[in-house]
C-alpha atoms as a PDB file:
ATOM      1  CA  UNK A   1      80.415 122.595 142.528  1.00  0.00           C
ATOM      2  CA  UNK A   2      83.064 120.667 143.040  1.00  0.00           C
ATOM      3  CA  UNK A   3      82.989 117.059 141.480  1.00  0.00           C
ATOM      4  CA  UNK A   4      83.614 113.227 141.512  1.00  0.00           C
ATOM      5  CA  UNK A   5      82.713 111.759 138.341  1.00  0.00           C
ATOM      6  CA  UNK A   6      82.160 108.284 137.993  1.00  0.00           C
ATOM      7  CA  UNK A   7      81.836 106.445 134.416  1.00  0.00           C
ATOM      8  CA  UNK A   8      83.277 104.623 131.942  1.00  0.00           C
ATOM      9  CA  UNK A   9      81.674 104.311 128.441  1.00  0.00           C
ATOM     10  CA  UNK A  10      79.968 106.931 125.955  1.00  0.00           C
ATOM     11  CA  UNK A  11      77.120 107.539 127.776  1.00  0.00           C
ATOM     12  CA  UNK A  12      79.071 108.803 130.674  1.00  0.00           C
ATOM     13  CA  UNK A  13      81.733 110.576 128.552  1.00  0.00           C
ATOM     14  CA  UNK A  14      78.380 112.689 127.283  1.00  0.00           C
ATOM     15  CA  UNK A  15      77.558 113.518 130.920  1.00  0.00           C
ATOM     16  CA  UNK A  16      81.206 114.270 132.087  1.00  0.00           C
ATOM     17  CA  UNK A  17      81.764 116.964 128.976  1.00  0.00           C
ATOM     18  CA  UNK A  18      78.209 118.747 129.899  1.00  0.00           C
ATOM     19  CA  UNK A  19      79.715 119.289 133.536  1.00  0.00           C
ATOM     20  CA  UNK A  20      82.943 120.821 132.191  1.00  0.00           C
ATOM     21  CA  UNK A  21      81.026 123.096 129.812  1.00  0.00           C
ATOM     22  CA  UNK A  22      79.145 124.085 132.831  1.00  0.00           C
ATOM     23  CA  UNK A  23      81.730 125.404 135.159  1.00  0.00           C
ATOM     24  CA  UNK A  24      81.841 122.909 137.219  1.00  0.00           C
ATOM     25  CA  UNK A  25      85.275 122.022 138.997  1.00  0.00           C
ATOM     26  CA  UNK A  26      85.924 117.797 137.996  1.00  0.00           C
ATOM     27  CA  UNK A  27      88.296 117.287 140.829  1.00  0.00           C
ATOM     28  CA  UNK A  28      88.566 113.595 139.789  1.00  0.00           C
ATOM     29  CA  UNK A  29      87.327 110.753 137.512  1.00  0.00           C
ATOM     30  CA  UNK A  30      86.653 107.054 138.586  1.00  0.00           C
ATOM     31  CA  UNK A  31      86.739 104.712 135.624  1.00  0.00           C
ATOM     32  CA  UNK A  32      87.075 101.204 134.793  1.00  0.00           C
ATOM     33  CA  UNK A  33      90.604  99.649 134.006  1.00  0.00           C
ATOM     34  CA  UNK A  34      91.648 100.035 130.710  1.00  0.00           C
ATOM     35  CA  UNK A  35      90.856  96.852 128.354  1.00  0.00           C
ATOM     36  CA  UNK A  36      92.274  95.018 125.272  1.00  0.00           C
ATOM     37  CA  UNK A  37      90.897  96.385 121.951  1.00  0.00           C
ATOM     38  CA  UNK A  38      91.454  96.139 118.010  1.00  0.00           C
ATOM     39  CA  UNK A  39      93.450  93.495 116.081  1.00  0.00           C
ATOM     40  CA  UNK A  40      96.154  93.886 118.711  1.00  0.00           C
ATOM     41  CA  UNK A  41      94.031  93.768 121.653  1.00  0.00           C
ATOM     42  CA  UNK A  42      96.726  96.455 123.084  1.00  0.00           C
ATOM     43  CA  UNK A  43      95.171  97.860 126.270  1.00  0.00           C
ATOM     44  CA  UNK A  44      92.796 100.988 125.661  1.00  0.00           C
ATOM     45  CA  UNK A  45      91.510 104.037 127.411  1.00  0.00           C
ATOM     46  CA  UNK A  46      87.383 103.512 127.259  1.00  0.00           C
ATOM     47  CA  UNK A  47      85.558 107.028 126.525  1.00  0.00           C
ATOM     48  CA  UNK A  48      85.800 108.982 129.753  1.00  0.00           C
ATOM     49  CA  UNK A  49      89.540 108.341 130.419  1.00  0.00           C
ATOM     50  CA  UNK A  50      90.007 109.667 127.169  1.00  0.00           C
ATOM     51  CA  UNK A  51      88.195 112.893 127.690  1.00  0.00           C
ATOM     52  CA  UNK A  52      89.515 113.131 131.344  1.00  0.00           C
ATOM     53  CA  UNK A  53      93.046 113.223 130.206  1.00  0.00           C
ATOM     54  CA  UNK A  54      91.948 115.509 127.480  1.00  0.00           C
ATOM     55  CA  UNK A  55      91.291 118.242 130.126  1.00  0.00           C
ATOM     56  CA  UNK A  56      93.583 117.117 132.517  1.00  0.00           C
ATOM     57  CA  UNK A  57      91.867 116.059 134.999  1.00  0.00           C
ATOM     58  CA  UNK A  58      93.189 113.144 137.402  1.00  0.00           C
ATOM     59  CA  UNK A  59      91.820 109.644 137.194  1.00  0.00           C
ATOM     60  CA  UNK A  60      91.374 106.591 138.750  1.00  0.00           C
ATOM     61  CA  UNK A  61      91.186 103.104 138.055  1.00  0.00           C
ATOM     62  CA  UNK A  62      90.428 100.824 140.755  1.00  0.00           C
ATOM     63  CA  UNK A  63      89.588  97.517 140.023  1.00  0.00           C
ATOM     64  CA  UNK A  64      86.923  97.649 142.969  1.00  0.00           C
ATOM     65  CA  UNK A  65      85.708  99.718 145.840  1.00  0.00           C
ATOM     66  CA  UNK A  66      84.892  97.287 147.912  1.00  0.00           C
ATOM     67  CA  UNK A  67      87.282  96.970 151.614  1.00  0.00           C
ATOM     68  CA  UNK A  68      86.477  93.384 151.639  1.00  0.00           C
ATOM     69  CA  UNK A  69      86.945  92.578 147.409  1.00  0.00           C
ATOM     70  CA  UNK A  70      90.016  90.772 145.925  1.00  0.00           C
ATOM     71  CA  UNK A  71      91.552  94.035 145.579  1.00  0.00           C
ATOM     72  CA  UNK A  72      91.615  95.823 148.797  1.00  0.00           C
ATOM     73  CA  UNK A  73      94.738  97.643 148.484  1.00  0.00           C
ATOM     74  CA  UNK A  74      93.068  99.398 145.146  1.00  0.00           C
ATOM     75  CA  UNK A  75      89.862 100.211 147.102  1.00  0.00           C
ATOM     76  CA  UNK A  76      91.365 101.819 150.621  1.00  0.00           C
ATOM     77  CA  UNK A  77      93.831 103.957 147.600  1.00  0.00           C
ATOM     78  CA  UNK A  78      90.876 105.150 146.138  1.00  0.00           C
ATOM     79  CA  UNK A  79      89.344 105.875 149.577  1.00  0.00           C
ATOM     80  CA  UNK A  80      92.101 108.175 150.217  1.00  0.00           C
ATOM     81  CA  UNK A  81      91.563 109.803 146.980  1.00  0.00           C
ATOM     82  CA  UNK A  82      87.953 110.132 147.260  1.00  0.00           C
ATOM     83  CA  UNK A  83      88.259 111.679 150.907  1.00  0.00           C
ATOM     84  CA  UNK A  84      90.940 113.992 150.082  1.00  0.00           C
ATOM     85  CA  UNK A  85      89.046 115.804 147.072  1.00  0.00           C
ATOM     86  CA  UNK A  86      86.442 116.656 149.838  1.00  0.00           C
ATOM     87  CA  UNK A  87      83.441 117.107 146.953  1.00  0.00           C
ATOM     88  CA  UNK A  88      80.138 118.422 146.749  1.00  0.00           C
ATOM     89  CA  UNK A  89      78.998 115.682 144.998  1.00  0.00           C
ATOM     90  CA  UNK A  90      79.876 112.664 143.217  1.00  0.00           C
ATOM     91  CA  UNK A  91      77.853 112.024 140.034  1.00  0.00           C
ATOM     92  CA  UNK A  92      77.433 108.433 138.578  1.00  0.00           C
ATOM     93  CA  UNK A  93      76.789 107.359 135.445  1.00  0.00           C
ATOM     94  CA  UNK A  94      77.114 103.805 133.593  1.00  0.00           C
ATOM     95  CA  UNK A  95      80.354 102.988 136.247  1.00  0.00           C
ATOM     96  CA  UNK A  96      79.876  99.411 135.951  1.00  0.00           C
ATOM     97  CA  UNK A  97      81.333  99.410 139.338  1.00  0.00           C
ATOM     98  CA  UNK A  98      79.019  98.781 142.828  1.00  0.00           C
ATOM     99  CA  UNK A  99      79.145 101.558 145.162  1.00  0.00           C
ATOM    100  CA  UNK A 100      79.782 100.293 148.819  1.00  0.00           C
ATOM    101  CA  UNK A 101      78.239 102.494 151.632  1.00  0.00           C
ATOM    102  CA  UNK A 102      81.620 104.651 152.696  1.00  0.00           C
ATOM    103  CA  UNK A 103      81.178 105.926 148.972  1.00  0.00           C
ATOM    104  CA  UNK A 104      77.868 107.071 148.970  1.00  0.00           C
ATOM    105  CA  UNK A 105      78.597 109.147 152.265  1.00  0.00           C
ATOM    106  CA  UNK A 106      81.827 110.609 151.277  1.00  0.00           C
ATOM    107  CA  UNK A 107      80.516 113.899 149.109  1.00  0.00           C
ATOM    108  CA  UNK A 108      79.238 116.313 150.700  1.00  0.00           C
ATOM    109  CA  UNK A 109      75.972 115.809 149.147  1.00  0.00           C
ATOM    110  CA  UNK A 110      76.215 112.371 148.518  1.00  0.00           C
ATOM    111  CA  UNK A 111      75.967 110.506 144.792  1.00  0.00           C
ATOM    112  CA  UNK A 112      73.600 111.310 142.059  1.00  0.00           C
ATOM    113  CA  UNK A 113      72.809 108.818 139.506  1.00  0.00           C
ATOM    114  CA  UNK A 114      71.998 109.424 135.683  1.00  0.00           C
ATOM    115  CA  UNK A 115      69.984 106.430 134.960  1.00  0.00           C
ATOM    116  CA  UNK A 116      68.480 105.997 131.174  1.00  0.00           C
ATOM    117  CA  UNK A 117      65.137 105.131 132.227  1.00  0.00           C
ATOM    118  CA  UNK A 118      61.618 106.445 133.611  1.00  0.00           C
ATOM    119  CA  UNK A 119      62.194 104.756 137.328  1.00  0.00           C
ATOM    120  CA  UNK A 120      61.050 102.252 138.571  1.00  0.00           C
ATOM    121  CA  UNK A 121      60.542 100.592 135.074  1.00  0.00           C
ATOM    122  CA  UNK A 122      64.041  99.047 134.225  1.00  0.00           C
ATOM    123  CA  UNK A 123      66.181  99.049 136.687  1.00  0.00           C
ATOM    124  CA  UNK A 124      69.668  97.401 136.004  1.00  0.00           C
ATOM    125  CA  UNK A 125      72.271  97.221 133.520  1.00  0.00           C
ATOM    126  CA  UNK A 126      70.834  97.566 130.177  1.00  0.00           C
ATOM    127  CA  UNK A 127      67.526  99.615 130.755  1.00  0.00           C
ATOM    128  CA  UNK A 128      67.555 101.111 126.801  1.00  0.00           C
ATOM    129  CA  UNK A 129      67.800  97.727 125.489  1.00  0.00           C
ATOM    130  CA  UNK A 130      64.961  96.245 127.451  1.00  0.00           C
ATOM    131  CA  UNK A 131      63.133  99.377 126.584  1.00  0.00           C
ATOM    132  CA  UNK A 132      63.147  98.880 123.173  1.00  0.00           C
ATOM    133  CA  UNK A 133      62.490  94.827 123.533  1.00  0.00           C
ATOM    134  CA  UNK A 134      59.508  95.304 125.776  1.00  0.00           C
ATOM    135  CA  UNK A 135      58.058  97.661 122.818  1.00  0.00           C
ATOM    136  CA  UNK A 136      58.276 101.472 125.257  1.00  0.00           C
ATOM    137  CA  UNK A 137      56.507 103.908 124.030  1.00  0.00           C
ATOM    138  CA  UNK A 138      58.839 106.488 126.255  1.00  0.00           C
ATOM    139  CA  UNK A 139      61.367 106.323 128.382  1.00  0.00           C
ATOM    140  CA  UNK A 140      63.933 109.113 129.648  1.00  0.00           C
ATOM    141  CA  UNK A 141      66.255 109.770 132.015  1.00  0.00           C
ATOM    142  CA  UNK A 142      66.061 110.021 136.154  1.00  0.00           C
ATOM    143  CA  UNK A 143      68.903 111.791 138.155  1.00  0.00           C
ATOM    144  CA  UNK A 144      68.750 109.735 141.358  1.00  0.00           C
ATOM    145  CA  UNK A 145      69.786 110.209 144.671  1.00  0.00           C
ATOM    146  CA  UNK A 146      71.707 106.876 145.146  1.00  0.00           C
ATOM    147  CA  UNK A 147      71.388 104.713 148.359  1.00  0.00           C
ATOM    148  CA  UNK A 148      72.782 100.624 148.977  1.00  0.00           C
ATOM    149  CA  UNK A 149      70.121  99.157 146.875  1.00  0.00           C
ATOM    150  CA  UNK A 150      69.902  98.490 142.720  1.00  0.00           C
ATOM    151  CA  UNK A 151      68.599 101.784 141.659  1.00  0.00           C
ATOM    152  CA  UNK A 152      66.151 102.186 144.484  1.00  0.00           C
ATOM    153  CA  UNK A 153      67.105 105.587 145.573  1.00  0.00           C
ATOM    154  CA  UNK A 154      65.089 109.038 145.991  1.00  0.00           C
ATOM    155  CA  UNK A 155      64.090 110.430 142.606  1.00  0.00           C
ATOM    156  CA  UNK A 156      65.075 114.361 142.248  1.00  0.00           C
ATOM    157  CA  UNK A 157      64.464 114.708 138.401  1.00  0.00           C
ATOM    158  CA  UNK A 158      62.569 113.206 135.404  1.00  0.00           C
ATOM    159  CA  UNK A 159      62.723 114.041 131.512  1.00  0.00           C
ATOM    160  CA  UNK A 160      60.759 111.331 129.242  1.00  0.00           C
ATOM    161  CA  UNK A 161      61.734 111.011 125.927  1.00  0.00           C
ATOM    162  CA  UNK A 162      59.198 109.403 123.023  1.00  0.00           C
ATOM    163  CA  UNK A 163      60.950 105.779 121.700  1.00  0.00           C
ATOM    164  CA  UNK A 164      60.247 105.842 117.954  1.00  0.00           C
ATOM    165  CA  UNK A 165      59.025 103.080 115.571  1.00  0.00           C
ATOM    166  CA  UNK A 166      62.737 103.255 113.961  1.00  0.00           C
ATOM    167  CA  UNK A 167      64.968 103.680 117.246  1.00  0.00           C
ATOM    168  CA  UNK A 168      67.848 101.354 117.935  1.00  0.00           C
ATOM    169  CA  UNK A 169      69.393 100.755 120.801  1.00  0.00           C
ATOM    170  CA  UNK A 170      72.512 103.024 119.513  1.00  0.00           C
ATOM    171  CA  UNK A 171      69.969 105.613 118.086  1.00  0.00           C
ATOM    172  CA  UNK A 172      68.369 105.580 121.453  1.00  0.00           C
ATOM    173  CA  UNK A 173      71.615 105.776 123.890  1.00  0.00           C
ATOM    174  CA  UNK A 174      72.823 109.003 121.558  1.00  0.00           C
ATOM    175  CA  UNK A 175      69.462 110.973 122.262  1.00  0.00           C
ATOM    176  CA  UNK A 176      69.473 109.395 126.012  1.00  0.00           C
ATOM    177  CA  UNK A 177      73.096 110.377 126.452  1.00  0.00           C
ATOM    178  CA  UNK A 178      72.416 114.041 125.459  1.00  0.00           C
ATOM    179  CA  UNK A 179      69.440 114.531 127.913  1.00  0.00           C
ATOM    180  CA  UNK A 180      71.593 113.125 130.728  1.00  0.00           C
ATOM    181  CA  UNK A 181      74.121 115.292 129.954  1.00  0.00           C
ATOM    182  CA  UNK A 182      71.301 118.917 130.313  1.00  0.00           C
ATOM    183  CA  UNK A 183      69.472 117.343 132.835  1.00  0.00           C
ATOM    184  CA  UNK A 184      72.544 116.713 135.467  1.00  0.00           C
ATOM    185  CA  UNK A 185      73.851 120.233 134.616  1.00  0.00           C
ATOM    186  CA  UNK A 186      70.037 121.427 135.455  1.00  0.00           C
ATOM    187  CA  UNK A 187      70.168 119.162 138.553  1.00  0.00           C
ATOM    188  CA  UNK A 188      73.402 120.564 139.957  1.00  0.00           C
ATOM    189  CA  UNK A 189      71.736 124.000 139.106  1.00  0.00           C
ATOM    190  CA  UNK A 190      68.407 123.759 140.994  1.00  0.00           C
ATOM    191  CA  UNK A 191      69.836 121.957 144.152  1.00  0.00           C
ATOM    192  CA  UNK A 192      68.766 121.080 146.509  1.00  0.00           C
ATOM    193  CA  UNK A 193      66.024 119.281 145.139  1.00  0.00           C
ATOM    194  CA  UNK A 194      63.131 117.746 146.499  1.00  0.00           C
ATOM    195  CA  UNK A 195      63.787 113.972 147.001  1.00  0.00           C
ATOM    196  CA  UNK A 196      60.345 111.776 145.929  1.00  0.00           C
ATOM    197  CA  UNK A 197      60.619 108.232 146.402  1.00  0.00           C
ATOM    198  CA  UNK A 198      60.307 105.815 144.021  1.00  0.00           C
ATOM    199  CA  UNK A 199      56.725 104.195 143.499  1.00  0.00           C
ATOM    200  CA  UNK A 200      56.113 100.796 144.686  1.00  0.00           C
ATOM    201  CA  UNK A 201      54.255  99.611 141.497  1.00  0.00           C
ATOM    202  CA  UNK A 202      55.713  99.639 137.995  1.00  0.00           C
ATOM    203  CA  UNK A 203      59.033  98.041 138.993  1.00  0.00           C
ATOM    204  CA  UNK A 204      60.879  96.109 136.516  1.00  0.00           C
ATOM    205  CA  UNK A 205      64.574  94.940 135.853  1.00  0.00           C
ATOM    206  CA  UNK A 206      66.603  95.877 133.011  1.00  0.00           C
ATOM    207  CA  UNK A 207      68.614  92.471 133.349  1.00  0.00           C
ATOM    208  CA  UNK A 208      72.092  92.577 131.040  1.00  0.00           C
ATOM    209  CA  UNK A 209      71.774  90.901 127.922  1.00  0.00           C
ATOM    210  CA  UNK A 210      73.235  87.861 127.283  1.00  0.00           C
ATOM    211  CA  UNK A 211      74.575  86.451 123.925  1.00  0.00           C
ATOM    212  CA  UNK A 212      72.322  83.364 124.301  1.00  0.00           C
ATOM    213  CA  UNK A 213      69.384  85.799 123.563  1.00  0.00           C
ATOM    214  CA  UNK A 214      70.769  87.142 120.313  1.00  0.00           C
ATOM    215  CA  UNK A 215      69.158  83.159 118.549  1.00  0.00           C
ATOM    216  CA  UNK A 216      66.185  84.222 116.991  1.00  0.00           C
ATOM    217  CA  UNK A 217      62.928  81.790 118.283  1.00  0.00           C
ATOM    218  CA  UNK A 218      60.425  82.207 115.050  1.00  0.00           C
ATOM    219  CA  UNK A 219      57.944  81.062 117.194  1.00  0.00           C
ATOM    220  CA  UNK A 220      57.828  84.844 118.502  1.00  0.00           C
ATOM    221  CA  UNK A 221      55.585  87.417 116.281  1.00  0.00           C
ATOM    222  CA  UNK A 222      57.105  89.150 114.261  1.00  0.00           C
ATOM    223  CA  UNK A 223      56.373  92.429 115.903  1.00  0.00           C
ATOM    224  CA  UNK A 224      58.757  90.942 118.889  1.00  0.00           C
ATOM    225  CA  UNK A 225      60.928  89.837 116.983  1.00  0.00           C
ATOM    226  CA  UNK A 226      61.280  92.815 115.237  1.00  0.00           C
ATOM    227  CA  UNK A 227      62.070  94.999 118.066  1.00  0.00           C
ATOM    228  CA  UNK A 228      64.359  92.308 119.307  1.00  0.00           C
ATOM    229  CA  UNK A 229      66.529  92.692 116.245  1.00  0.00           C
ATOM    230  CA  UNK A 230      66.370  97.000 117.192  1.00  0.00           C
ATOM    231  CA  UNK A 231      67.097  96.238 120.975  1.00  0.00           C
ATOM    232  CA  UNK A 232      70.308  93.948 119.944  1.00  0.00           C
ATOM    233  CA  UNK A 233      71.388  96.182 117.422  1.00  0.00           C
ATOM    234  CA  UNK A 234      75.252  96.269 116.907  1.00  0.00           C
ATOM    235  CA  UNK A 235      75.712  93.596 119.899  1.00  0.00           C
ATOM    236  CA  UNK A 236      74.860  91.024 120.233  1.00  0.00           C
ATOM    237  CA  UNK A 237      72.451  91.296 117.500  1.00  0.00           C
ATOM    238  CA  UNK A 238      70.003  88.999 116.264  1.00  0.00           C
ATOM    239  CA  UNK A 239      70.886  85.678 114.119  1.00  0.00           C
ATOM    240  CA  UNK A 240      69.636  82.152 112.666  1.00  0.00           C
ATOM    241  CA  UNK A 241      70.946  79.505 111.037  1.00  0.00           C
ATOM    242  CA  UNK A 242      70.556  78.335 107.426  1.00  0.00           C
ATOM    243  CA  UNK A 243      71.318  75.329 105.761  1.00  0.00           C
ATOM    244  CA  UNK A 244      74.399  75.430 108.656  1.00  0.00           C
ATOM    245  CA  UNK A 245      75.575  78.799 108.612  1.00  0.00           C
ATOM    246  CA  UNK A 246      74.952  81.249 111.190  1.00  0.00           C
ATOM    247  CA  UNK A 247      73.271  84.591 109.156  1.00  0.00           C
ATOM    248  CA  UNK A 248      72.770  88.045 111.450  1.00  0.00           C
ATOM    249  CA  UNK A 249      69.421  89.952 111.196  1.00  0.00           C
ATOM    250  CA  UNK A 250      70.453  93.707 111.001  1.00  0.00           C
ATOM    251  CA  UNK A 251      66.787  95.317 110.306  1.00  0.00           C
ATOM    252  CA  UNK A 252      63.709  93.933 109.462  1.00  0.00           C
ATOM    253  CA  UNK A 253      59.803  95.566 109.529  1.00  0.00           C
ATOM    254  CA  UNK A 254      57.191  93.278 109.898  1.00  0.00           C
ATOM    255  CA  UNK A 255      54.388  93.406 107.184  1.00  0.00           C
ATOM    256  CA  UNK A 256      50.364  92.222 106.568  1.00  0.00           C
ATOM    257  CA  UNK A 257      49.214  89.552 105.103  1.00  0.00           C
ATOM    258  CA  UNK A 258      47.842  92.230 102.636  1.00  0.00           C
ATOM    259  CA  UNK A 259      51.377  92.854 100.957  1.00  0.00           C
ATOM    260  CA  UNK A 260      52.119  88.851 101.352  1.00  0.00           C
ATOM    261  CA  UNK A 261      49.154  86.793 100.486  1.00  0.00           C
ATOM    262  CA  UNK A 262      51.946  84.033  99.694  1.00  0.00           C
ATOM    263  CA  UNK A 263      52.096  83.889 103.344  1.00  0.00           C
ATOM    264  CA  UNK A 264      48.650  82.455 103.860  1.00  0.00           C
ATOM    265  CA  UNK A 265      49.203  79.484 101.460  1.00  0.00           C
ATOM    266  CA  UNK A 266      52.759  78.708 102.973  1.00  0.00           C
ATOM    267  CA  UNK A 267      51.575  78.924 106.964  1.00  0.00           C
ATOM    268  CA  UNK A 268      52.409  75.417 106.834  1.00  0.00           C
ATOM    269  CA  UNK A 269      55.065  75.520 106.397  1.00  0.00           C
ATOM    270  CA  UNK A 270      55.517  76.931 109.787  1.00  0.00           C
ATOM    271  CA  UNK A 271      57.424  79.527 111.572  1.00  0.00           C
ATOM    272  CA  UNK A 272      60.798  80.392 110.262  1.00  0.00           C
ATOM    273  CA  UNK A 273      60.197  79.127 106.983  1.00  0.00           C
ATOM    274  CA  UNK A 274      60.804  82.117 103.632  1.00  0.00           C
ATOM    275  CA  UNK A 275      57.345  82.524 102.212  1.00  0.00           C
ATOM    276  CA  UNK A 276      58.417  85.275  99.539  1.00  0.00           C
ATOM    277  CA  UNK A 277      61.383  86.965  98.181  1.00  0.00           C
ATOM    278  CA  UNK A 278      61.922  90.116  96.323  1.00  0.00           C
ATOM    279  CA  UNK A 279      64.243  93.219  96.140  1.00  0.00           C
ATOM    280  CA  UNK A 280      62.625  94.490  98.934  1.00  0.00           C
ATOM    281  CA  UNK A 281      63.644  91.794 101.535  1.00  0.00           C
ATOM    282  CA  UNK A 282      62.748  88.258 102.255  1.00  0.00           C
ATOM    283  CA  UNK A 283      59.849  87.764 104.080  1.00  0.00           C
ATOM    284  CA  UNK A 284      60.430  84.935 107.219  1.00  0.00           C
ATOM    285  CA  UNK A 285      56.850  83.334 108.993  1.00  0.00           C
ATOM    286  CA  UNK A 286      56.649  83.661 112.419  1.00  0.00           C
ATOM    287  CA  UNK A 287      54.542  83.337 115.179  1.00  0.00           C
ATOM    288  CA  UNK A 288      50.768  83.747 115.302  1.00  0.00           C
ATOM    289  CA  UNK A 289      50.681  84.048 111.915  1.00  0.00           C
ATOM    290  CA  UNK A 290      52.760  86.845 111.244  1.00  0.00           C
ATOM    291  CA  UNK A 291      55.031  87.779 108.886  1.00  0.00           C
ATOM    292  CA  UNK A 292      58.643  89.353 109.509  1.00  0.00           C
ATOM    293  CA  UNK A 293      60.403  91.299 106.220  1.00  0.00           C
ATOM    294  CA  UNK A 294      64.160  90.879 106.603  1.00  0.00           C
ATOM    295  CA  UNK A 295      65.889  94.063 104.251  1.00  0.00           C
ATOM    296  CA  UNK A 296      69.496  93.972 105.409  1.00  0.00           C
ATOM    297  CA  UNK A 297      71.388  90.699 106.738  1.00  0.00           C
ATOM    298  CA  UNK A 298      75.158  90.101 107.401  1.00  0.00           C
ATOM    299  CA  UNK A 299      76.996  86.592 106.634  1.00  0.00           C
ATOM    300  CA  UNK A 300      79.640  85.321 109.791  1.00  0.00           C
ATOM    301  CA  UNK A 301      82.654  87.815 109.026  1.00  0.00           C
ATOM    302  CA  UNK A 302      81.016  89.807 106.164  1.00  0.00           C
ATOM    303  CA  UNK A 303      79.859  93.200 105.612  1.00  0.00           C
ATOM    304  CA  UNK A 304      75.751  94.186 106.631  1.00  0.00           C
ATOM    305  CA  UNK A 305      74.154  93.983 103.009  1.00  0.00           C
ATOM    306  CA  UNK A 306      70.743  94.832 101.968  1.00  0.00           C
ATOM    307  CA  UNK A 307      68.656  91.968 100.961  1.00  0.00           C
ATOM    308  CA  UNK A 308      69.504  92.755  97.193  1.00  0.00           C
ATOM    309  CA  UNK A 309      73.190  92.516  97.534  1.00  0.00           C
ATOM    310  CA  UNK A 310      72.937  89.778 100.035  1.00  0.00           C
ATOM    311  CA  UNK A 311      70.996  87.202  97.384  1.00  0.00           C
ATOM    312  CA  UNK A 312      73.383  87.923  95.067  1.00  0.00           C
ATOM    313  CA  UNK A 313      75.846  85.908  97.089  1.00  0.00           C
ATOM    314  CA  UNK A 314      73.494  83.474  99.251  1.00  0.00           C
ATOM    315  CA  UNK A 315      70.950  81.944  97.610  1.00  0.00           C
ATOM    316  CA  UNK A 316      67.420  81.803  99.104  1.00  0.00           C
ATOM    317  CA  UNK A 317      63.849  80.597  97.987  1.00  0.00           C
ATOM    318  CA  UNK A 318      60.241  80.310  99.007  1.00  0.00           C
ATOM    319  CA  UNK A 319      60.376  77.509 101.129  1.00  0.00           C
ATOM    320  CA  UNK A 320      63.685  77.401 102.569  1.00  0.00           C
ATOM    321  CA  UNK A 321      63.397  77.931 106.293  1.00  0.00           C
ATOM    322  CA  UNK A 322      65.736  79.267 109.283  1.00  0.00           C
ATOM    323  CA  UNK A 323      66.277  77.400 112.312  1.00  0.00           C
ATOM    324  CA  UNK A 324      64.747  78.340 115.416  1.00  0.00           C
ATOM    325  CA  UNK A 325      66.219  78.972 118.751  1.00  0.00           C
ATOM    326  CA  UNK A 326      63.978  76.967 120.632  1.00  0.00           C
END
């Protein structure tokens, strides 16, 4: 078929090579504008620019596709482009852009959306985070026939993929990526495809995370907690404060009261407080009772340590407690 691709970051740039190894002719890419990166914060090509460019395909960069936005001139440019190509289909995947009507009705077969999650359960922007967060069990991907609304559209095809104890939110995107990538080429394959709409119950919103949520409130279990500190993982991660300095959580497991009987004589202490420490981690109170095993942190500016090499530079004891975010 012939193709419009539309994405910007790694996820996309998984898609985008799976349709070139297929056959398929990408008669142009829409991405984002390039953005400041690295200690010079010298403007950079995101991931699918740089793969684009790498097969030579043409690209474009509006700013927005929107007649009416604060860049009109860049959107009626790009609706030149987009009508001359005359495509099959245009196939979206993590844009980051919103897709006014004329776009959705320019292909031939209108836009198909790779969306990283078992619709309708997280719709939005960050639907493998919240995954995680909400403690999934699966999730997957759904190639979606895309209409006006925030991933509302007709459902054409569903893979589910098991979320395991360990995943982060980077370990999860790489596997999610991947099935994107077979299941658009499979897609593509098998059209046309019977269009189911989505189901009325079930629908949540992945909302995009914001760096207020990255505080850690001990009051949480640690079980939530825990998967927060997955969910968050590289950005914006998961910190607290002690004795003034802000200290990132990069992994943690949550353990009994079994393997920390020190924890039912120090519950008074109350949530956040350190109720043991060994070379395993250091063991943090938190809500209901529960106890959260912190094995690698990360000082402001510093390298990610495990517990061991972290204590050797930052002392800690029983009793010494974290702040909490609320």
């Amino acid at each position: 078929m012939k193709i419009i691709f539309a994405g910007t970051p790694e996820f996309a740039r998984v898609a985008l090579e799976a349709l070139h190894k297929a056959g398929h002719e990408i008669a142009l890419v829409l991405t984002q504008p390039d953005r400041p990166a690295g200690r010079g914060m010298k403007l950079q090509a995101l991931a699918v620019k740089q793969l684009a460019l790498e097969h030579g395909i043409n690209v474009a960069q509006p700013r927005s596709l929107r007649l009416d936005s604060k860049y009109p001139e860049e959107a009626a440019a790009a609706k030149l482009q987009l009508e001359a190509v005359r495509a099959d289909v245009m196939i979206v995947a993590a844009y980051g852009l919103i897709l006014p009507q004329w776009v959705l009705d320019t292909p031939r077969l209108g836009c198909l959306n790779i969306h990283a999650s078992l619709l309708p359960r997280w719709r939005g922007a960050a639907p493998i985070h919240r995954a995680i967060e909400a403690g999934d069990s699966e999730t997957g991907i759904t190639i979606m026939q895309m209409d006006a609304g925030l991933d509302t559209g007709d459902m054409l095809l569903i893979a589910s993929l098991a979320i395991e104890p360990q995943d982060t939110t980077p370990s999860l995107h790489d596997k999610l990526a991947a099935l994107g990538g077979r299941l658009i080429v499979q897609a593509l394959q098998e059209m046309p495809l019977k269009r189911v709409p989505q189901p009325q119950q079930g629908i949540t919103y992945a909302n995009k995370i914001d760096k207020a949520e990255s505080a850690v409130n001990w009051k949480l279990s640690a079980p939530q907690i825990e998967r927060r500190i997955r969910a968050f993982s590289p950005s914006p991660g998961c910190s607290s404060v002690m004795r003034g300095e802000l200290i990132k959580l990069c992994a943690a497991h949550v353990v009994s009261h079994s393997q920390n009987n020190s924890a039912l004589r120090s519950i008074h202490a109350g949530e956040g407080a350190i109720s043991l420490i060994n070379s395993d981690g250091v063991d943090v109170l938190c809500g209901e009772g529960s106890v959260l095993r912190i094995t690698e942190l990360q000082r402001a500016g510093g390298k990610r340590l495990s517990a061991a090499e972290f204590l050797r530079g930052f002392s800690l004891q029983a009793g010494d407690k974290f702040e909490s975010a609320a």
